[in-house]
C-alpha atoms as a PDB file:
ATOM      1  CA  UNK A   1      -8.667  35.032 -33.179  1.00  0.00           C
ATOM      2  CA  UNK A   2      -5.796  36.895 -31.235  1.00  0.00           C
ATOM      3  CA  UNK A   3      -4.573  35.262 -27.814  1.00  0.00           C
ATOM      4  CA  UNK A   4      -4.668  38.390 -26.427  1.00  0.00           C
ATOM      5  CA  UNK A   5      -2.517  37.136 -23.207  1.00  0.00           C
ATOM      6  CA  UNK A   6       0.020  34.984 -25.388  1.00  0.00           C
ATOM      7  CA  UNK A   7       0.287  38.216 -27.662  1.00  0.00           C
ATOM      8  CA  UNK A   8       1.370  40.491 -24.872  1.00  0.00           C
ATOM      9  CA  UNK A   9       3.443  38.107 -23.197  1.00  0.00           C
ATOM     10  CA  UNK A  10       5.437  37.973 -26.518  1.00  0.00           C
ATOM     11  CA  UNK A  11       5.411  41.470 -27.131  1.00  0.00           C
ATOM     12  CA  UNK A  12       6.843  41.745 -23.229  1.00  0.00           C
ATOM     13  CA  UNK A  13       9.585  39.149 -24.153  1.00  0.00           C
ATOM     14  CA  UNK A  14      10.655  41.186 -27.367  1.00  0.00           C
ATOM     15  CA  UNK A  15      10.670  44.565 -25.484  1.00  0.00           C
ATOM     16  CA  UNK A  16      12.650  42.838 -22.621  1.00  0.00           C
ATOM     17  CA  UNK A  17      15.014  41.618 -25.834  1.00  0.00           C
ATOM     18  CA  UNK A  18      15.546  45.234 -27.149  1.00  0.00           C
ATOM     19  CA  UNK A  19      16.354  46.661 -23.577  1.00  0.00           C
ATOM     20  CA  UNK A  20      19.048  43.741 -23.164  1.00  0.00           C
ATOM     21  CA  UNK A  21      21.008  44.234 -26.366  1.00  0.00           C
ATOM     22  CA  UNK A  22      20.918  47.591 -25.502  1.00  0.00           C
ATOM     23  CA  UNK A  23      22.902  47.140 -22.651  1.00  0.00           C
ATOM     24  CA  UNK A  24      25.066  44.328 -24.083  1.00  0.00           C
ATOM     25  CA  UNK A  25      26.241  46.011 -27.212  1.00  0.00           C
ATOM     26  CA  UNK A  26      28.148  49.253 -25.311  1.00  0.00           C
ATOM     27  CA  UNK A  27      31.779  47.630 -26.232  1.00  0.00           C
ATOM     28  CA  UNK A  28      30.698  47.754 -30.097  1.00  0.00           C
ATOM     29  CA  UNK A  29      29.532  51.033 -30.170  1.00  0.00           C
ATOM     30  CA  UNK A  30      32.717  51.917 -28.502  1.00  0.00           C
ATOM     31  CA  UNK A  31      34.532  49.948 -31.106  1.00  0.00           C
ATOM     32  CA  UNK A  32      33.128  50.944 -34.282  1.00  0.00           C
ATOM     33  CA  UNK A  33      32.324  54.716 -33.074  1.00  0.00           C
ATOM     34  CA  UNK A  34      28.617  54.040 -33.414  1.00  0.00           C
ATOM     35  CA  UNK A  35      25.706  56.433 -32.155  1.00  0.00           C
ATOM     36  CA  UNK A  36      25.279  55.221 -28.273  1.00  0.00           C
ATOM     37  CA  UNK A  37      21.673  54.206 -29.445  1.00  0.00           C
ATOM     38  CA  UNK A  38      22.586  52.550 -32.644  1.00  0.00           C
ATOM     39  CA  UNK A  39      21.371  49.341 -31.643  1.00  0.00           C
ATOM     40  CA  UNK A  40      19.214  50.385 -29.543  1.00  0.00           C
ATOM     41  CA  UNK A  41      16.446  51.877 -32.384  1.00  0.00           C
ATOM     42  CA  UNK A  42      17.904  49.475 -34.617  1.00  0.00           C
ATOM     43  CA  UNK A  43      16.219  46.319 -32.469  1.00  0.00           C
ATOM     44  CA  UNK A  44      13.350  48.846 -31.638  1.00  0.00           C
ATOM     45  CA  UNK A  45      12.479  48.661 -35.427  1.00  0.00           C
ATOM     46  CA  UNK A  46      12.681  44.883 -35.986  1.00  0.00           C
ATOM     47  CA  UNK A  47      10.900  44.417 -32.831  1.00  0.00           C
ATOM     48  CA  UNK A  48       7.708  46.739 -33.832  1.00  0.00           C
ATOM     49  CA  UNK A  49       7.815  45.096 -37.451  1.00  0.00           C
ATOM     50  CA  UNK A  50       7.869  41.528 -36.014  1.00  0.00           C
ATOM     51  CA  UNK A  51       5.372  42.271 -33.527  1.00  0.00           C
ATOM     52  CA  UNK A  52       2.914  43.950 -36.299  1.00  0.00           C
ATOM     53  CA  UNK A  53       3.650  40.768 -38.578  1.00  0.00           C
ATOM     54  CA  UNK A  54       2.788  38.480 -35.649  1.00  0.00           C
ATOM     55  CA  UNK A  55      -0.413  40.588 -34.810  1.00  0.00           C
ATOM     56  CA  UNK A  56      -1.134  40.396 -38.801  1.00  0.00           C
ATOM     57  CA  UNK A  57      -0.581  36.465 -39.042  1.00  0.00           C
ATOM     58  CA  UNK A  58      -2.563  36.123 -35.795  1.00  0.00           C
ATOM     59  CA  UNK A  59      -6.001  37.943 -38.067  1.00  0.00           C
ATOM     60  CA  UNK A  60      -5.295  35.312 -40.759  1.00  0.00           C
ATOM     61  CA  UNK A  61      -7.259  31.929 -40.647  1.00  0.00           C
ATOM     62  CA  UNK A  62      -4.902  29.171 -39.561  1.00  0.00           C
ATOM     63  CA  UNK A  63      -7.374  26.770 -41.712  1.00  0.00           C
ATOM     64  CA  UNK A  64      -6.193  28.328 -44.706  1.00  0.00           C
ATOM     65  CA  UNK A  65      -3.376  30.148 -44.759  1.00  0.00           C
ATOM     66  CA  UNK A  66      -0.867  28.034 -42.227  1.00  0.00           C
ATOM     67  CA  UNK A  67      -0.303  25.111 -44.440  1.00  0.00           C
ATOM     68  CA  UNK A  68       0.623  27.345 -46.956  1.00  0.00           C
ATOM     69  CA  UNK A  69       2.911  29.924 -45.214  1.00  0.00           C
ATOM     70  CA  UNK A  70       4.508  26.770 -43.494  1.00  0.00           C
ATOM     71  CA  UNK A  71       5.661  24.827 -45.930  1.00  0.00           C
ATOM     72  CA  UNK A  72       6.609  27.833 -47.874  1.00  0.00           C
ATOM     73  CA  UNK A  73       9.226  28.442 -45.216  1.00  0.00           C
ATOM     74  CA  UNK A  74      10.414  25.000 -45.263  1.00  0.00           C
ATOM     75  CA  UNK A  75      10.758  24.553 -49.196  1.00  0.00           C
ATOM     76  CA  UNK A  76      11.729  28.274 -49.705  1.00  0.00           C
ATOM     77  CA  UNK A  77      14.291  28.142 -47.079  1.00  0.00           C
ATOM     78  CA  UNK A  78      15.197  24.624 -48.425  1.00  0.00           C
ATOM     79  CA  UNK A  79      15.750  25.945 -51.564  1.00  0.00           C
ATOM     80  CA  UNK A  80      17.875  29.216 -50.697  1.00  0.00           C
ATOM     81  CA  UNK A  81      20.406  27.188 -48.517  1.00  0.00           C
ATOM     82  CA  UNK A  82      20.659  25.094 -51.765  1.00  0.00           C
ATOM     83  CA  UNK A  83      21.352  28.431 -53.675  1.00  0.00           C
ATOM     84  CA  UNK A  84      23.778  30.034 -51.065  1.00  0.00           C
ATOM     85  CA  UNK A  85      26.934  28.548 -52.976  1.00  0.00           C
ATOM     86  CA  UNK A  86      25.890  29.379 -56.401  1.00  0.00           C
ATOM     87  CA  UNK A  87      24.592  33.144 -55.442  1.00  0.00           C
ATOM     88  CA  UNK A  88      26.849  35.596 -56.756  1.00  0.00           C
ATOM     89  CA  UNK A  89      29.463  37.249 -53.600  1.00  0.00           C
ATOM     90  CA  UNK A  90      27.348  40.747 -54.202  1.00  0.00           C
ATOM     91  CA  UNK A  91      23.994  39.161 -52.713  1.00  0.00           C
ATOM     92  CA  UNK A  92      25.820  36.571 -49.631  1.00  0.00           C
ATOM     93  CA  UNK A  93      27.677  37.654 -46.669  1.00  0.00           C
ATOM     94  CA  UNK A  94      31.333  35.443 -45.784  1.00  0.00           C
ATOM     95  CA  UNK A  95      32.216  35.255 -42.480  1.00  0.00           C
ATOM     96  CA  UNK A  96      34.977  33.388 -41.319  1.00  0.00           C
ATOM     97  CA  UNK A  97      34.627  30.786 -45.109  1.00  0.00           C
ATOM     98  CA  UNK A  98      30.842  30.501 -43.900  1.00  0.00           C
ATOM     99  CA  UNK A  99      28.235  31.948 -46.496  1.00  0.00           C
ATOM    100  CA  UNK A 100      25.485  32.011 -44.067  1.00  0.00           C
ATOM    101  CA  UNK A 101      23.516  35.432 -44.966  1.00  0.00           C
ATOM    102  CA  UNK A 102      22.154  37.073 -47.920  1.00  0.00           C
ATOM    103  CA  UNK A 103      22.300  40.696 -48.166  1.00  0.00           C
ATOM    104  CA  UNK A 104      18.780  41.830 -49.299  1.00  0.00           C
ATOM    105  CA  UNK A 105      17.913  46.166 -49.244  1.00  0.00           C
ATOM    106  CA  UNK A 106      20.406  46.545 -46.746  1.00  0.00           C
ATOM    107  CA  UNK A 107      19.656  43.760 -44.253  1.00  0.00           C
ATOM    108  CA  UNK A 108      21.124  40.104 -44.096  1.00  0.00           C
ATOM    109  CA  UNK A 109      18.786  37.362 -43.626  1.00  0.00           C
ATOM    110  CA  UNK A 110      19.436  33.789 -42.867  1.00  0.00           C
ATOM    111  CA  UNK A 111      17.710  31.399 -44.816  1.00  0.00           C
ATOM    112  CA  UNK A 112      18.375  28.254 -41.673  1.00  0.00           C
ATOM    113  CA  UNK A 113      16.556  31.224 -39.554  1.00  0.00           C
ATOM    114  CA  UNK A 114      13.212  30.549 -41.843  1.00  0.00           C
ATOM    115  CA  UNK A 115      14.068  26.941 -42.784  1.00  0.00           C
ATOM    116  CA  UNK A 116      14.143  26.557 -38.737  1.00  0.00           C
ATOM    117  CA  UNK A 117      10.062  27.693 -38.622  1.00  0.00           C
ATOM    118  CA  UNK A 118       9.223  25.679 -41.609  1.00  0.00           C
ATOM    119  CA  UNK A 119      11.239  22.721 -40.063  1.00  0.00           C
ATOM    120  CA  UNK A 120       8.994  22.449 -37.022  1.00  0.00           C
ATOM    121  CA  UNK A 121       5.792  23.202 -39.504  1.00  0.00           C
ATOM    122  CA  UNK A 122       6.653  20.379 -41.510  1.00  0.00           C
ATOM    123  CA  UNK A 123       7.085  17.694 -38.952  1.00  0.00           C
ATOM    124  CA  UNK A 124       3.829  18.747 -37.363  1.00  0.00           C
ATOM    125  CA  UNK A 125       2.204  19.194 -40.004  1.00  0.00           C
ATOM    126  CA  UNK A 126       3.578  15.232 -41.479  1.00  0.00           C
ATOM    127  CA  UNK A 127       3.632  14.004 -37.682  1.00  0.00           C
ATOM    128  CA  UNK A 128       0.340  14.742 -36.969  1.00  0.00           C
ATOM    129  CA  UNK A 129      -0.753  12.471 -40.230  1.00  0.00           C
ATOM    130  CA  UNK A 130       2.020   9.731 -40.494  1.00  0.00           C
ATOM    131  CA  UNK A 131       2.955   8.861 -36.868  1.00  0.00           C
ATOM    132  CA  UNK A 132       1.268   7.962 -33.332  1.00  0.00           C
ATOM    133  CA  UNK A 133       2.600   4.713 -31.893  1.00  0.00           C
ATOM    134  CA  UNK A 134       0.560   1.920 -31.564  1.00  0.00           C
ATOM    135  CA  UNK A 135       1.949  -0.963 -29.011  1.00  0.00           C
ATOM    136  CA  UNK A 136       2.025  -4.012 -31.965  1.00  0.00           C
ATOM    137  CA  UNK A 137       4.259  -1.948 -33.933  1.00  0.00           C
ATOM    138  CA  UNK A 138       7.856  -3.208 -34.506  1.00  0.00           C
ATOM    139  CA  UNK A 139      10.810  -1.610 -33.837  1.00  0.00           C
ATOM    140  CA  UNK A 140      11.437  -2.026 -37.565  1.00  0.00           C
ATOM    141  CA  UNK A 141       8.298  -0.629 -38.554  1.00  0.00           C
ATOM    142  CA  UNK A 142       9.038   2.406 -36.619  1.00  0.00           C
ATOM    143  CA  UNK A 143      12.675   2.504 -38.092  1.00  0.00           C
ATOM    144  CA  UNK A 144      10.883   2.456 -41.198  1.00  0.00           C
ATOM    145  CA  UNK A 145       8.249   5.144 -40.538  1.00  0.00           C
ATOM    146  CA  UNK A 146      11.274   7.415 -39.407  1.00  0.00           C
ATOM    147  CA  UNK A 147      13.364   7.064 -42.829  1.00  0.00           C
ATOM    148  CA  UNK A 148      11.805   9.864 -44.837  1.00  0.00           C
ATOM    149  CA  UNK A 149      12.508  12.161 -41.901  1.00  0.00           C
ATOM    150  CA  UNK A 150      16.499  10.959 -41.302  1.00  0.00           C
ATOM    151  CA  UNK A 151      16.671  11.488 -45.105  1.00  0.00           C
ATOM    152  CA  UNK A 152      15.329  15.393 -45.010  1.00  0.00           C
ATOM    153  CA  UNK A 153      17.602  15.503 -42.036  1.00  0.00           C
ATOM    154  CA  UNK A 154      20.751  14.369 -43.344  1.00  0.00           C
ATOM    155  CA  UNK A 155      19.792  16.413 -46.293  1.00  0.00           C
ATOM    156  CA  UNK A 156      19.801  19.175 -44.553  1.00  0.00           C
ATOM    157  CA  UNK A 157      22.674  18.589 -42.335  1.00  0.00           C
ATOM    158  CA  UNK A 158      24.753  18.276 -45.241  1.00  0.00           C
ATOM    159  CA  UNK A 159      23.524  21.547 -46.271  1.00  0.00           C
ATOM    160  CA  UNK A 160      24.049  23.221 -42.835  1.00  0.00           C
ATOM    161  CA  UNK A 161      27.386  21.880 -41.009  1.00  0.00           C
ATOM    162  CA  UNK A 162      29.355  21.147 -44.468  1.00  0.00           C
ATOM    163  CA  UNK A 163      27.814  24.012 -47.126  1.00  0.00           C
ATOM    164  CA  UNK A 164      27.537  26.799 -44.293  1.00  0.00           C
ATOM    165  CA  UNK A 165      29.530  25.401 -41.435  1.00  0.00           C
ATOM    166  CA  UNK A 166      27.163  26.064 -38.828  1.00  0.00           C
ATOM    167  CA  UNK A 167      27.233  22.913 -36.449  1.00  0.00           C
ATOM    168  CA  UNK A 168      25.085  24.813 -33.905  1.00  0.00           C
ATOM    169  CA  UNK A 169      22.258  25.212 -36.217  1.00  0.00           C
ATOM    170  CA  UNK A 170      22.826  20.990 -37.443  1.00  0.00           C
ATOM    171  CA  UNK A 171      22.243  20.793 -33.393  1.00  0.00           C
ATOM    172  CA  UNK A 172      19.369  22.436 -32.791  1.00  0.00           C
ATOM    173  CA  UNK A 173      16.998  20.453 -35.923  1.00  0.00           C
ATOM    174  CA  UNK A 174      18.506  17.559 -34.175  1.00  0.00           C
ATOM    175  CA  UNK A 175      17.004  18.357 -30.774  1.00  0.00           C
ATOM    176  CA  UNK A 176      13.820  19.667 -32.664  1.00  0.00           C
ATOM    177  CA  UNK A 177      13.412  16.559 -34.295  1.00  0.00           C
ATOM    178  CA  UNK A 178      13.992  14.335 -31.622  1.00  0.00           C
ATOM    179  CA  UNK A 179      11.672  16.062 -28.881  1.00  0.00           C
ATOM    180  CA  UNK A 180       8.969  16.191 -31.792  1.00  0.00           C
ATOM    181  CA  UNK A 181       9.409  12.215 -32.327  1.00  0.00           C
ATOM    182  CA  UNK A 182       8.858  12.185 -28.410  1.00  0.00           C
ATOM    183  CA  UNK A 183       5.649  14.002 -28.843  1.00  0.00           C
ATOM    184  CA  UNK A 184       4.482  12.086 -31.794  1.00  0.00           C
ATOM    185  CA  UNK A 185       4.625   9.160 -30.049  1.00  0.00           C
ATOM    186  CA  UNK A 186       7.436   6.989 -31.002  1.00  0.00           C
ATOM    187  CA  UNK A 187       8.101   4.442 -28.399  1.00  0.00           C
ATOM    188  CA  UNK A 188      11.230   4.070 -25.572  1.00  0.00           C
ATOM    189  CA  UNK A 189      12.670   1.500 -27.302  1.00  0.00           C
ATOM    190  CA  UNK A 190      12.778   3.390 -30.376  1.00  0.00           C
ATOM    191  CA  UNK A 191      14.886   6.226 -28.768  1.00  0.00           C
ATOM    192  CA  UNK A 192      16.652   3.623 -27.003  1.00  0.00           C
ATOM    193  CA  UNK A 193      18.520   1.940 -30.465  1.00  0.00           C
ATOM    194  CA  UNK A 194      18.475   5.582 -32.056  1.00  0.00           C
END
């Protein structure tokens, strides 16, 4: 069930990843008196642990188990971007007024980070079902068809730009969205009055 040729190219890119913030981090090893390879075995770890968890998800069978990992992203990370400004200051990392990360065994994780995977899951997953333009439908019709998703999106938006002041973030699930309404279907004249 592996793509063998997908899964090395992806293992390449990763590897190509560690060598280059390798070479990009010398000024903050300098800075903080780190060991000169700090960050490089540091990446080297996350890299071999993603690349074992994609070779791991790549065994399961997307039939069963995608629906359910995917949305589990989207509502879990949902849900812990919702929690960020009620979790106590010993579990989330502020930088800069932005509670962004929570500090888990050691390591900070971003919720957007999984909420970004589960984002793209979702609207595929609802896309594939809901949308597909047909050339009698109104423009209304398609307005209509795209509320649910402005109203997750402004949801979230909310939660993103004004809760963790990350506009970047509010940016990119704009772009997602809009390039997967493209590949759904939705007509030039809907992107036209959007």
């Amino acid at each position: 069930m592996v793509d063998r040729r997908l899964f090395i190219i992806t293992s390449l890119l990763i590897t190509i990843g560690i060598v280059f913030s390798y070479s990009l981090s010398s000024y903050i090893v300098l800075h903080f008196d780190y060991n000169p390879y700090h960050f490089l075995i540091r990446q080297s770890i996350f890299g071999f642990v993603a690349i074992v968890i994609m070779w791991s998800l790549a065994q399961l069978d997307p039939e069963i188990w995608l629906h359910r990992i995917g949305l589990t992203l989207f509502l879990g990370g949902l849900a812990a971007m919702v929690a960020m400004p009620f979790l106590p200051a010993s579990l989330v990392s502020e930088v800069g007024g932005a509670s962004r990360w929570i500090k888990l065994f050691g390591f900070s994780l971003a919720p957007v980070e999984f909420f970004k995977v589960g984002f793209v899951y979702f609207l595929a997953w609802s896309f594939s079902r809901k949308l597909g333009h047909q050339s009698n439908m109104s423009l209304f019709r398609e307005f209509q068809r795209f509320a649910p998703y402005a109203f997750v999106f402004i949801l979230v938006m909310f939660l993103i730009a004004i809760i963790q002041k990350d506009l970047g973030q509010v940016v990119v699930l704009a772009m997602t969205l809009l390039f997967m309404l493209f590949l759904a279907g939705s007509s030039f004249r809907f992107f036209l009055v959007l």
